[in-house]
C-alpha atoms as a PDB file:
ATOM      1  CA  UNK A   1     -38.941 -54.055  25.169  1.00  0.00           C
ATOM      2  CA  UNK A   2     -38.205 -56.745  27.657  1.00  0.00           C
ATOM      3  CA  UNK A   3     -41.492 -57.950  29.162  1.00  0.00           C
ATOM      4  CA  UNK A   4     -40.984 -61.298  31.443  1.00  0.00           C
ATOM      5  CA  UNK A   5     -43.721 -63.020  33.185  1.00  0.00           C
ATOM      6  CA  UNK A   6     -43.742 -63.820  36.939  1.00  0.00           C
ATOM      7  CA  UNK A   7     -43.482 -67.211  37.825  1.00  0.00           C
ATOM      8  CA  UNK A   8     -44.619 -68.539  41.206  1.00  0.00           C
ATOM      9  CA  UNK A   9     -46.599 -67.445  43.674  1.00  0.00           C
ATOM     10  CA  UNK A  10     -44.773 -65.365  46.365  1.00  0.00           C
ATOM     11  CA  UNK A  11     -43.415 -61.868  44.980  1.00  0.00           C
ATOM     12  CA  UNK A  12     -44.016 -58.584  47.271  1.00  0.00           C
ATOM     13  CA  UNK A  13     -44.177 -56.681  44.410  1.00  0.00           C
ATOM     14  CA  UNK A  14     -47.290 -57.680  43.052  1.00  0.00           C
ATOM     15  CA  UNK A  15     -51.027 -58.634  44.783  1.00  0.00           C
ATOM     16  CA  UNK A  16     -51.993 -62.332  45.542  1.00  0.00           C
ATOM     17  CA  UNK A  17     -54.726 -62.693  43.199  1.00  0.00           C
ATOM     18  CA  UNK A  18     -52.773 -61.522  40.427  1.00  0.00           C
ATOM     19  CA  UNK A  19     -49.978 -63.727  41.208  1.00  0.00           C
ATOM     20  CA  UNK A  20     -52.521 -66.492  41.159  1.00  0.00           C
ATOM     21  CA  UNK A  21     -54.024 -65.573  37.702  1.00  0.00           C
ATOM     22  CA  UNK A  22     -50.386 -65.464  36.314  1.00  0.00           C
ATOM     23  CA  UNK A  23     -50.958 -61.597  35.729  1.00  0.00           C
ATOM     24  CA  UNK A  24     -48.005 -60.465  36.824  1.00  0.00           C
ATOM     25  CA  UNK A  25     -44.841 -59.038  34.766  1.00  0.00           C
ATOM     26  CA  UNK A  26     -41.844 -57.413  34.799  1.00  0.00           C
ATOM     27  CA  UNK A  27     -40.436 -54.678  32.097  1.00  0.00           C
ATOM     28  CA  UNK A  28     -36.738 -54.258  31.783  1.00  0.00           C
ATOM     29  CA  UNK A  29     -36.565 -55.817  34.482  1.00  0.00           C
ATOM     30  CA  UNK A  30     -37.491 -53.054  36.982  1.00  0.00           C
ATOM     31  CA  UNK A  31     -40.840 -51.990  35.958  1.00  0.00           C
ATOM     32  CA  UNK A  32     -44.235 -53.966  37.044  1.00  0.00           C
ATOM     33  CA  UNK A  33     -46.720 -54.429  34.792  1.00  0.00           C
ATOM     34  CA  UNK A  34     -50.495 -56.238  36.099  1.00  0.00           C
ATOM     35  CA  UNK A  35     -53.026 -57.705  34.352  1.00  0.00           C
ATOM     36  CA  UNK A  36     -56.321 -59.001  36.647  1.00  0.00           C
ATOM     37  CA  UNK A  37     -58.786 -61.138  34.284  1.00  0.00           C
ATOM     38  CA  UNK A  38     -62.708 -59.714  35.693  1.00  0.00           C
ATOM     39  CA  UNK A  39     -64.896 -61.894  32.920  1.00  0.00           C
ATOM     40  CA  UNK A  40     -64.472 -64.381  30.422  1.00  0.00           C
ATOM     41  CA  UNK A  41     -63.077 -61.757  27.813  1.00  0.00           C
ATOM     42  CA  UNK A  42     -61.796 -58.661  29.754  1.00  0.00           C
ATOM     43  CA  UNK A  43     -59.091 -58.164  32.389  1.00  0.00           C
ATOM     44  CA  UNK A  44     -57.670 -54.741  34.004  1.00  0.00           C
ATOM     45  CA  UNK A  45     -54.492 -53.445  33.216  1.00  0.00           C
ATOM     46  CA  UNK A  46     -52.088 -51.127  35.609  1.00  0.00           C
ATOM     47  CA  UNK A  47     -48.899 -50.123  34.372  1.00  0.00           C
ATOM     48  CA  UNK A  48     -47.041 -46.371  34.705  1.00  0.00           C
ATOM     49  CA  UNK A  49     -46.507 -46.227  30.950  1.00  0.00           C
ATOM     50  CA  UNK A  50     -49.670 -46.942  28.540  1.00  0.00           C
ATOM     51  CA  UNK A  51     -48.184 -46.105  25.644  1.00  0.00           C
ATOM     52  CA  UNK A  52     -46.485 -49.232  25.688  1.00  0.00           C
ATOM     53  CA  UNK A  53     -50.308 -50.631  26.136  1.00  0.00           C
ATOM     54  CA  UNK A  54     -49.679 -52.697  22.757  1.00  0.00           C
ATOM     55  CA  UNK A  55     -46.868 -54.150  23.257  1.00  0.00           C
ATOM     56  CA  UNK A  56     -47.697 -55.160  27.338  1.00  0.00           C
ATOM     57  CA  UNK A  57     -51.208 -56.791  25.355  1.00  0.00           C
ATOM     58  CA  UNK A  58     -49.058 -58.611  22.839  1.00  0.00           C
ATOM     59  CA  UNK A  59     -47.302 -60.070  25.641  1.00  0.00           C
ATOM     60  CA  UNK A  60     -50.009 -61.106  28.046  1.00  0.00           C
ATOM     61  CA  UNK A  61     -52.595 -62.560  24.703  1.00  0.00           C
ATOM     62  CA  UNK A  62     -49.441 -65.257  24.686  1.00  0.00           C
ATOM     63  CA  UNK A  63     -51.109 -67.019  27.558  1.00  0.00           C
ATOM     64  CA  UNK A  64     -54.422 -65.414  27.725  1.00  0.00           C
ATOM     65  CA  UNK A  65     -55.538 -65.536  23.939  1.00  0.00           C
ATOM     66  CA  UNK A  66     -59.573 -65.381  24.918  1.00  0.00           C
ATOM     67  CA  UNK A  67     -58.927 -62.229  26.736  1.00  0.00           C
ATOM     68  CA  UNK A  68     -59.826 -59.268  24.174  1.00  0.00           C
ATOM     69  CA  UNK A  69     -61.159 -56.335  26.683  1.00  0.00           C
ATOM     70  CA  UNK A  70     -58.960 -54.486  28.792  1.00  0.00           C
ATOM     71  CA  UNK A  71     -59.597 -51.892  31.023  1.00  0.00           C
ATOM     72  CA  UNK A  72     -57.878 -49.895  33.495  1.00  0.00           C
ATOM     73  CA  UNK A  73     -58.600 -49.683  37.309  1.00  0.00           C
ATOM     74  CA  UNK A  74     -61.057 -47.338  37.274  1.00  0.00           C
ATOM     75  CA  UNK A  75     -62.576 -49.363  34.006  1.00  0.00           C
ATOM     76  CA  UNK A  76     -62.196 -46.967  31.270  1.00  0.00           C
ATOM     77  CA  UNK A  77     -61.792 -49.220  28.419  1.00  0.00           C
ATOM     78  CA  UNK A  78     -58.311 -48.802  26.577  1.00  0.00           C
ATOM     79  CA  UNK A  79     -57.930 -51.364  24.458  1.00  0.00           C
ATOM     80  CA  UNK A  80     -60.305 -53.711  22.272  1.00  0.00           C
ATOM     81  CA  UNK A  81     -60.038 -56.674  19.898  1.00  0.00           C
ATOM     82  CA  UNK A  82     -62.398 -58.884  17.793  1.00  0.00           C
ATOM     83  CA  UNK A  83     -64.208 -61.496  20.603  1.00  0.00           C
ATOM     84  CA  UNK A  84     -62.718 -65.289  19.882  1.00  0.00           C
ATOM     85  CA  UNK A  85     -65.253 -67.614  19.481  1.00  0.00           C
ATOM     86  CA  UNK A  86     -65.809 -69.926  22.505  1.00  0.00           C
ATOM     87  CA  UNK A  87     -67.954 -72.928  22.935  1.00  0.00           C
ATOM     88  CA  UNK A  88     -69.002 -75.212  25.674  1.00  0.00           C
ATOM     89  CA  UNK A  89     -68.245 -79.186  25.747  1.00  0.00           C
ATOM     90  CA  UNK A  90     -67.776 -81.683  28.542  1.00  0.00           C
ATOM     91  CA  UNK A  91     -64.411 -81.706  30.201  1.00  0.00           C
ATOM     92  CA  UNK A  92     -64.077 -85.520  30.214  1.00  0.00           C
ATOM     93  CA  UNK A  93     -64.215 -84.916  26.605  1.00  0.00           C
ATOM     94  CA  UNK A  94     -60.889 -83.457  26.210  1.00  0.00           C
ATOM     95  CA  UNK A  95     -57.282 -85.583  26.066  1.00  0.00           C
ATOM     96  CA  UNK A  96     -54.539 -84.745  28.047  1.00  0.00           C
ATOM     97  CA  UNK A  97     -51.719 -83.744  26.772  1.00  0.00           C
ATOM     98  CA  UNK A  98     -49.561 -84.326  30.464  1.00  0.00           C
ATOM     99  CA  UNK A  99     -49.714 -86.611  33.119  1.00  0.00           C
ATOM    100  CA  UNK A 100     -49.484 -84.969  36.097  1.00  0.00           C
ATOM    101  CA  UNK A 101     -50.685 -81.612  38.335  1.00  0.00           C
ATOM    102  CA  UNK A 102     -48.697 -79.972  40.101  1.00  0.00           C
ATOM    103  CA  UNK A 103     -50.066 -79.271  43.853  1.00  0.00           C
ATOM    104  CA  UNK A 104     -48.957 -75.531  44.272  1.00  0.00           C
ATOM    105  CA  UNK A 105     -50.511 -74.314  41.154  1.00  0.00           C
ATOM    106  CA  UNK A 106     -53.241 -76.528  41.455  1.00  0.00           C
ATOM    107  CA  UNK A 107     -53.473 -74.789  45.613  1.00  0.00           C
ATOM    108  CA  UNK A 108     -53.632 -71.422  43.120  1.00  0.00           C
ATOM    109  CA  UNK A 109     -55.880 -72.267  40.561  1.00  0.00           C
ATOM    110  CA  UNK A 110     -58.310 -73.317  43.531  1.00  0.00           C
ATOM    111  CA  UNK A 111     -58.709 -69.270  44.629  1.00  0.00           C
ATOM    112  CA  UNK A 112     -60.385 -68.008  41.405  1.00  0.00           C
ATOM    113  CA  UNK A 113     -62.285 -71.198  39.624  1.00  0.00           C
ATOM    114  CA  UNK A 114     -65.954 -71.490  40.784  1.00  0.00           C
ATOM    115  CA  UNK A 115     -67.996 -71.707  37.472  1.00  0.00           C
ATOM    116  CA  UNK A 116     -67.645 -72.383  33.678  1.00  0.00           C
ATOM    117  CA  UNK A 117     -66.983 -68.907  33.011  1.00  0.00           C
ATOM    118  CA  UNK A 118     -63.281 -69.447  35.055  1.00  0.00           C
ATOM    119  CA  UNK A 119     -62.607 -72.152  32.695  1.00  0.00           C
ATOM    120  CA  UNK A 120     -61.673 -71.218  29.014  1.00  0.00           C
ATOM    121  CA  UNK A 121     -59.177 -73.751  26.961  1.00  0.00           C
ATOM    122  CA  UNK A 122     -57.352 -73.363  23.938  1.00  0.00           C
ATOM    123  CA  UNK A 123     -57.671 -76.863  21.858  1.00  0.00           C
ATOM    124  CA  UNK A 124     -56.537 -78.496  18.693  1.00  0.00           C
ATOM    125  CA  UNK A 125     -57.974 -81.549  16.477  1.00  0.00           C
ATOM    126  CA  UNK A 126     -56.395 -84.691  17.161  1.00  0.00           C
ATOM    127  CA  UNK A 127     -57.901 -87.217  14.703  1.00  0.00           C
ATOM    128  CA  UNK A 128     -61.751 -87.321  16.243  1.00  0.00           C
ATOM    129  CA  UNK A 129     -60.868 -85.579  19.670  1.00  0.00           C
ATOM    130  CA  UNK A 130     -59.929 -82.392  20.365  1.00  0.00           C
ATOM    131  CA  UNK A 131     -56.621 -81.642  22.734  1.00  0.00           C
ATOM    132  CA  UNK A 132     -55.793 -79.201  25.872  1.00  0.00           C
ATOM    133  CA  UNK A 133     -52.963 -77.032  25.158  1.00  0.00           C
ATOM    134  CA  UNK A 134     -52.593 -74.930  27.728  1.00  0.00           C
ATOM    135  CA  UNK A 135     -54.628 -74.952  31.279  1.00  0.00           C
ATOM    136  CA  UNK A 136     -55.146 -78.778  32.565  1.00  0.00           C
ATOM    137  CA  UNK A 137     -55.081 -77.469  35.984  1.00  0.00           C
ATOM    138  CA  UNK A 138     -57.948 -75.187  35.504  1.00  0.00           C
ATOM    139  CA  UNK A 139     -59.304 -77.995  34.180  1.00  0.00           C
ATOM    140  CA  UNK A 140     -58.985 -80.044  36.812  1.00  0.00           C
ATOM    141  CA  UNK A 141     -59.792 -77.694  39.786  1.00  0.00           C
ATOM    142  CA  UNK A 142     -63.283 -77.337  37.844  1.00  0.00           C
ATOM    143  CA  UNK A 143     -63.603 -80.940  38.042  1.00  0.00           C
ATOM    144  CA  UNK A 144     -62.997 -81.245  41.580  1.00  0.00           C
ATOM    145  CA  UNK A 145     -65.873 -79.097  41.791  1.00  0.00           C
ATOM    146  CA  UNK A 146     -68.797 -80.725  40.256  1.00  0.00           C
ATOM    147  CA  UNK A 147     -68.286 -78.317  36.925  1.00  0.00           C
ATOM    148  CA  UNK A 148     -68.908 -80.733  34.347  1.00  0.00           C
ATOM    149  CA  UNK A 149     -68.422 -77.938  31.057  1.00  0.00           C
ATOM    150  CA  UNK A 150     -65.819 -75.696  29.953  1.00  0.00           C
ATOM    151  CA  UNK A 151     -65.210 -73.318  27.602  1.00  0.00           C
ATOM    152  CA  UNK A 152     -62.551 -73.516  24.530  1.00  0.00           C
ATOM    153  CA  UNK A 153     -61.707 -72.269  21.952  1.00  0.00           C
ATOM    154  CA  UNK A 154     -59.348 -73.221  18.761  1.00  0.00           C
ATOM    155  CA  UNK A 155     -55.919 -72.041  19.636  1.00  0.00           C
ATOM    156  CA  UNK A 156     -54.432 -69.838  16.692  1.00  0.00           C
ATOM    157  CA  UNK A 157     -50.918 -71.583  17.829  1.00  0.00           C
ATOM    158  CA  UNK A 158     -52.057 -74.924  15.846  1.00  0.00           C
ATOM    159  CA  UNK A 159     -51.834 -73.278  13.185  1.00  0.00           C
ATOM    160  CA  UNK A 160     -48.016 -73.987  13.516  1.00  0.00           C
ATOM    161  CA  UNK A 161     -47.356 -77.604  12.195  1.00  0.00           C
ATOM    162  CA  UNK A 162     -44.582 -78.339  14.177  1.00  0.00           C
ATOM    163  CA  UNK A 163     -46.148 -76.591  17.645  1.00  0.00           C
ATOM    164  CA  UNK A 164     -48.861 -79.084  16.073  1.00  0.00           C
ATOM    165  CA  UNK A 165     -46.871 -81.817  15.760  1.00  0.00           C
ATOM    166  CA  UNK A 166     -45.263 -82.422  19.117  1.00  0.00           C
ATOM    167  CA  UNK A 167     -49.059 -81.530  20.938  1.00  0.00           C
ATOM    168  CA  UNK A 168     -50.350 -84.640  19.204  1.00  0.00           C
ATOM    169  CA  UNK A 169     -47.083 -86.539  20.112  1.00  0.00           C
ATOM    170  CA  UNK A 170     -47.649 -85.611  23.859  1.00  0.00           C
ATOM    171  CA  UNK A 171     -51.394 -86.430  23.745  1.00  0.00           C
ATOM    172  CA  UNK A 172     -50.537 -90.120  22.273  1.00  0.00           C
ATOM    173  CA  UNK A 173     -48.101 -90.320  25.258  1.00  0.00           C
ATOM    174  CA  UNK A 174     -50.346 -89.946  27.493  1.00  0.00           C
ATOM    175  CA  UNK A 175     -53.554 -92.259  25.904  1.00  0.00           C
ATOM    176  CA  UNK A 176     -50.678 -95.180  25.794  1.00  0.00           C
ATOM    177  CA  UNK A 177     -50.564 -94.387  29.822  1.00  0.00           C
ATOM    178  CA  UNK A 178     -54.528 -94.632  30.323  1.00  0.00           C
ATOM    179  CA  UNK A 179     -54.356 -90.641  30.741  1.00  0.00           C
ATOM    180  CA  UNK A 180     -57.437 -90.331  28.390  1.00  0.00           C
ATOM    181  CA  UNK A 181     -59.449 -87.413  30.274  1.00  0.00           C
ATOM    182  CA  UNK A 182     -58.480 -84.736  32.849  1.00  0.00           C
ATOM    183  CA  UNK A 183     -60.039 -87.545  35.736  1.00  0.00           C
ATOM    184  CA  UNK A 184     -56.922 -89.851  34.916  1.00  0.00           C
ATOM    185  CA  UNK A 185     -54.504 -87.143  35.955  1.00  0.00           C
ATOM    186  CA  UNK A 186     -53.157 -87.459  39.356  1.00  0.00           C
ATOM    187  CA  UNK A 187     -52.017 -84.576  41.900  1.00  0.00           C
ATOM    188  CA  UNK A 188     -48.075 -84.679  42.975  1.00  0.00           C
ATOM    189  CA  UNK A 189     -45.956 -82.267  44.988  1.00  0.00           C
ATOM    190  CA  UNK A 190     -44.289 -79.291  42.633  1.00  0.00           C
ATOM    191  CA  UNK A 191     -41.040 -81.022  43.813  1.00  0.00           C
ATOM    192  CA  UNK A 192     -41.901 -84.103  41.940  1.00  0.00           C
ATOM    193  CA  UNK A 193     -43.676 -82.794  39.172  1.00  0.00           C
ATOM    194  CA  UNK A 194     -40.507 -80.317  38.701  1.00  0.00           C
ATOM    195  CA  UNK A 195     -38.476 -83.355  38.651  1.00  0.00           C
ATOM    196  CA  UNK A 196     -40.717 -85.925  36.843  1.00  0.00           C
ATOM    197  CA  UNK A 197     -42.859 -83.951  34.692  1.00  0.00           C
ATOM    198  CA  UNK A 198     -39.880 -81.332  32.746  1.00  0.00           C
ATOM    199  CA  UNK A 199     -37.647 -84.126  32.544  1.00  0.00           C
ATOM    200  CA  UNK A 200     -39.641 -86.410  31.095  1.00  0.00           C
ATOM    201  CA  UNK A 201     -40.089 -83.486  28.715  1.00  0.00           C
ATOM    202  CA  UNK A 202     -37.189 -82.940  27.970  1.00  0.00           C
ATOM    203  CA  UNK A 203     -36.183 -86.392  27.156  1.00  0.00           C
ATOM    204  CA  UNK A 204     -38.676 -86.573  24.506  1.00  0.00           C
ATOM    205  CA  UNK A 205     -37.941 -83.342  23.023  1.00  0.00           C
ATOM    206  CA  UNK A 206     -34.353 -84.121  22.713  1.00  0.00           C
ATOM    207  CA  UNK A 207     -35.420 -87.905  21.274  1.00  0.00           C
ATOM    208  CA  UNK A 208     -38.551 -86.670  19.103  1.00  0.00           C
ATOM    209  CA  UNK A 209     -40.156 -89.795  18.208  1.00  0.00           C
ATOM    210  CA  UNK A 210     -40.166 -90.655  13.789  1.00  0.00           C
ATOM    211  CA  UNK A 211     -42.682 -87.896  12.013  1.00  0.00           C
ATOM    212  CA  UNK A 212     -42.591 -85.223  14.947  1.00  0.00           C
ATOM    213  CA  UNK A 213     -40.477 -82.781  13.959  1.00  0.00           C
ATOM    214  CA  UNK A 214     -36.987 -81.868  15.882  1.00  0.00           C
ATOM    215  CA  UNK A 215     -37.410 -78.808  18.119  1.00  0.00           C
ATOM    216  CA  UNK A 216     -34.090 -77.870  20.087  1.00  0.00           C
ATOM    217  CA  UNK A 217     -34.692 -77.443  23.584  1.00  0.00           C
ATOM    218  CA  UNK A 218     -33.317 -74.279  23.702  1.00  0.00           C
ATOM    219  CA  UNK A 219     -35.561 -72.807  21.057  1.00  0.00           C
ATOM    220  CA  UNK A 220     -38.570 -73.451  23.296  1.00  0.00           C
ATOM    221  CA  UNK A 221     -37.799 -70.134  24.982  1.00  0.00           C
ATOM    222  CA  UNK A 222     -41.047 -67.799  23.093  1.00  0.00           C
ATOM    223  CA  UNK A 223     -43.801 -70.465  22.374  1.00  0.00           C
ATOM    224  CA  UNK A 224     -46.417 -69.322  24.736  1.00  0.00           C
ATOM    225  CA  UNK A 225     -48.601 -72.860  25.014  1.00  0.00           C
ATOM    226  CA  UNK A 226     -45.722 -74.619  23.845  1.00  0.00           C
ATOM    227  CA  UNK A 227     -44.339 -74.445  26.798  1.00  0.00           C
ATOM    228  CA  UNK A 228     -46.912 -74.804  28.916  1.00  0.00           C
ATOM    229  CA  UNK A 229     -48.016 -77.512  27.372  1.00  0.00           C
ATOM    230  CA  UNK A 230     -44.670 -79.035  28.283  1.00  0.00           C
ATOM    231  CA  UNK A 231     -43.914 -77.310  31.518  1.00  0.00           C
ATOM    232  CA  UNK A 232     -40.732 -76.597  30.450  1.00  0.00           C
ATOM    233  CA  UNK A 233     -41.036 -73.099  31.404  1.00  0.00           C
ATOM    234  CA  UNK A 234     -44.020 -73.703  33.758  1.00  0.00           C
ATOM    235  CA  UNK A 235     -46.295 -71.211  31.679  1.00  0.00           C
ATOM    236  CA  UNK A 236     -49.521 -71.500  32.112  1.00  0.00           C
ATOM    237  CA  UNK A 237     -52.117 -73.146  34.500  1.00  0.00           C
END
């Protein structure tokens, strides 16, 4: 089964709010397929077909791996999995592993972060600190706000040594820069981060520096926070 993720904001198939929360795919290419996240662990599901249910979960736990309840839209529950355990730290505690935010997602992110409970971040260990791999504009959008805590949780993707690998290589890139919390970030037009941010990506993915594995650029295609980490595919937010 063919199950592709929406990316951007303006699609008439699909509602705002989903479109925002990056709930919104496409099956064989014809078929849509929501998911609408309602609490820290549960989102609603619509899709013509839930016997595919599974397979749709599968998909959307690649970017959403906290999310273990789902429900559909009248909330019968459908679907359950053992919780993942979440804690709360300071946000200025976690390193970057980018440089930059991109306006427009940041403009999205903005529409459905108002607490803590909005905020829940996969992280690895690197040496004392622990790392964002996936959602520095949630991040930051909370700490626009005032929120000063966030949830996370230890992804299951650093398991993979080489996923590993090139997440500590991109957090020591961006401590050499003076990038060493979400506040050192700064805000640039999707233009420029398109053209700044995935090139300077790609560069080092095609040069990996000595002890960080070689990961062909192609191959990227598949690793959920992988990608987002690197915006190569512009995953997550």
């Amino acid at each position: 089964m063919q199950i592709k993720r929406i990316e951007g904001y303006s699609n008439h198939t699909f509602k705002r709010d989903i479109l925002r929360q990056r709930g919104a795919f496409m099956v064989e290419g014809r078929y849509p397929c929501s998911f609408k996240i309602i609490s820290p662990n549960s989102a609603t599901v619509s899709y013509h077909d839930m016997s595919a249910l599974p397979e749709l979960i599968k998909k959307f736990r690649y970017y959403a791996e906290h999310i273990t309840n789902f429900y559909d839209e009248n909330m019968h529950l459908l679907y359950s999995l053992p919780p993942v355990l979440k804690r709360k730290t300071d946000i200025l505690s976690l390193a970057p592993t980018q440089f930059f935010i991109d306006w427009e997602k940041l403009d999205a992110v903005k529409s459905f972060v108002s607490s803590s409970e909005d905020v829940i971040i996969p992280v690895a260990h690197w040496g004392d600190r622990l790392i964002i791999l996936d959602g520095h504009t949630r991040l930051y959008a909370a700490h626009g706000l005032g929120i000063k805590e966030a949830y996370i949780f230890e992804s299951s993707d650093a398991a993979d040594q080489s996923y590993l690998a090139i997440a500590h290589r991109f957090a020591s890139l961006a401590d050499e820069r003076g990038i060493n919390s979400i506040a050192d970030m700064k805000v640039i037009s999707h233009s420029d981060y398109v053209l700044r941010w995935h090139s300077f990506c790609k560069s080092v993915l095609e040069k990996p520096s000595q002890g960080t594995p070689s990961v062909a650029y192609a191959s990227l295609d598949g690793r959920s926070r992988l990608c987002s980490l690197l915006h190569l595919m512009d995953e997550g937010s």
